[in-house]
Protein backbone atom coordinates (compact mmCIF):
# COMPACT_ATOMS: atom_id res chain seq x y z
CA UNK A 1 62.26 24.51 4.04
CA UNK A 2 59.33 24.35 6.61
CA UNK A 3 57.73 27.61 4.81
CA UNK A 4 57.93 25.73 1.02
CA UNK A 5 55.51 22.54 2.79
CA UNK A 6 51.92 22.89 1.32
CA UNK A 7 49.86 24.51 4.25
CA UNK A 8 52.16 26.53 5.65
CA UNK A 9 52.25 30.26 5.86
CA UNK A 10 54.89 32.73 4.30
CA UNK A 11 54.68 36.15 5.71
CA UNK A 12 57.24 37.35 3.11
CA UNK A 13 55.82 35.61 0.16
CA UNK A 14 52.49 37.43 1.13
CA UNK A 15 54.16 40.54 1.56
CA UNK A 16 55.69 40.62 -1.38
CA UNK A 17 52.38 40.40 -3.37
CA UNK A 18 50.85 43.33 -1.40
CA UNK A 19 53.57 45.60 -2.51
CA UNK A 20 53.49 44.59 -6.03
CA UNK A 21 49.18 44.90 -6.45
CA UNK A 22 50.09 48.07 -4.21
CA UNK A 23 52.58 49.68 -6.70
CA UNK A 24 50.45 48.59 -9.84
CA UNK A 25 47.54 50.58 -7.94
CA UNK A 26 49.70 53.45 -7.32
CA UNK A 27 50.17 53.44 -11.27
CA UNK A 28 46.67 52.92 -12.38
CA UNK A 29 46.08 56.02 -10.36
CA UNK A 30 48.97 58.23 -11.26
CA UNK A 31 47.65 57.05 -14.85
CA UNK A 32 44.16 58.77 -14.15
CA UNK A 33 44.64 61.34 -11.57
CA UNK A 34 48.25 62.69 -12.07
CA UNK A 35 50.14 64.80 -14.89
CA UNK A 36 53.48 63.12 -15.94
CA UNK A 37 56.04 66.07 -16.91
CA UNK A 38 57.21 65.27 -20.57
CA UNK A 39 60.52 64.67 -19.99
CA UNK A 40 59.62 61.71 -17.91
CA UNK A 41 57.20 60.22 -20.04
CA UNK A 42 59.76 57.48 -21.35
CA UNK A 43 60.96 56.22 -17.81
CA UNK A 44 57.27 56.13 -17.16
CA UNK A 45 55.98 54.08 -19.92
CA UNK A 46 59.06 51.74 -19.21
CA UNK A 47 58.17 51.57 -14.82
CA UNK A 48 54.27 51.13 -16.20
CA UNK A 49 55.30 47.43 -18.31
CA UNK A 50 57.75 46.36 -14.98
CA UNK A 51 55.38 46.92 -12.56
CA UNK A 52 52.50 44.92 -15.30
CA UNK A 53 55.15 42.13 -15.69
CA UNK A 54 55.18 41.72 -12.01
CA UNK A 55 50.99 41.80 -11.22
CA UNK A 56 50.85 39.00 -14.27
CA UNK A 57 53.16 37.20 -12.11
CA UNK A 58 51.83 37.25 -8.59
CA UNK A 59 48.45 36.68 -10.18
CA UNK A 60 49.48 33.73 -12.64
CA UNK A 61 51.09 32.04 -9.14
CA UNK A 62 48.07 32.76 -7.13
CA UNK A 63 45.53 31.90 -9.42
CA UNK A 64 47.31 29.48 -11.45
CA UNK A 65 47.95 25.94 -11.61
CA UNK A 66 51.44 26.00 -9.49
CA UNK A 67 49.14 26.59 -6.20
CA UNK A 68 46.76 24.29 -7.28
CA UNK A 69 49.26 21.39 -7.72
CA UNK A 70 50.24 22.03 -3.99
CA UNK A 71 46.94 22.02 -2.40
């Protein structure tokens, strides 16, 4: 309850942002740099729209009015 009080610091919550920007960087650069066999290409298209769905989110919370409110 004392992590939820505006001010404080959440290692975890942190954390978990850094891993998701981390594995939508990961994509962006398999995108570029890396050849995706053909069978694979569905899985991959599917893991590409997760891991978007989760940057929109950690970036919508950071950026976005729920923060805001708190401060």
């Amino acid at each position: 309850v004392e992590k939820a009080k505006p001010g404080q610091i959440d290692f975890m919550f942190h954390l978990t942002g850094i891993v998701g920007l981390g594995a939508f960087a990961f994509m962006i650069y398999a995108i570029v740099y890396l050849q995706i066999p053909e069978s694979n290409k569905e899985v991959w298209i599917h893991l590409i729209g997760i891991c978007e769905g989760i940057v929109l989110s950690i970036f919508g919370y950071f950026f976005g009015a729920a923060v805001r409110k708190n401060k």
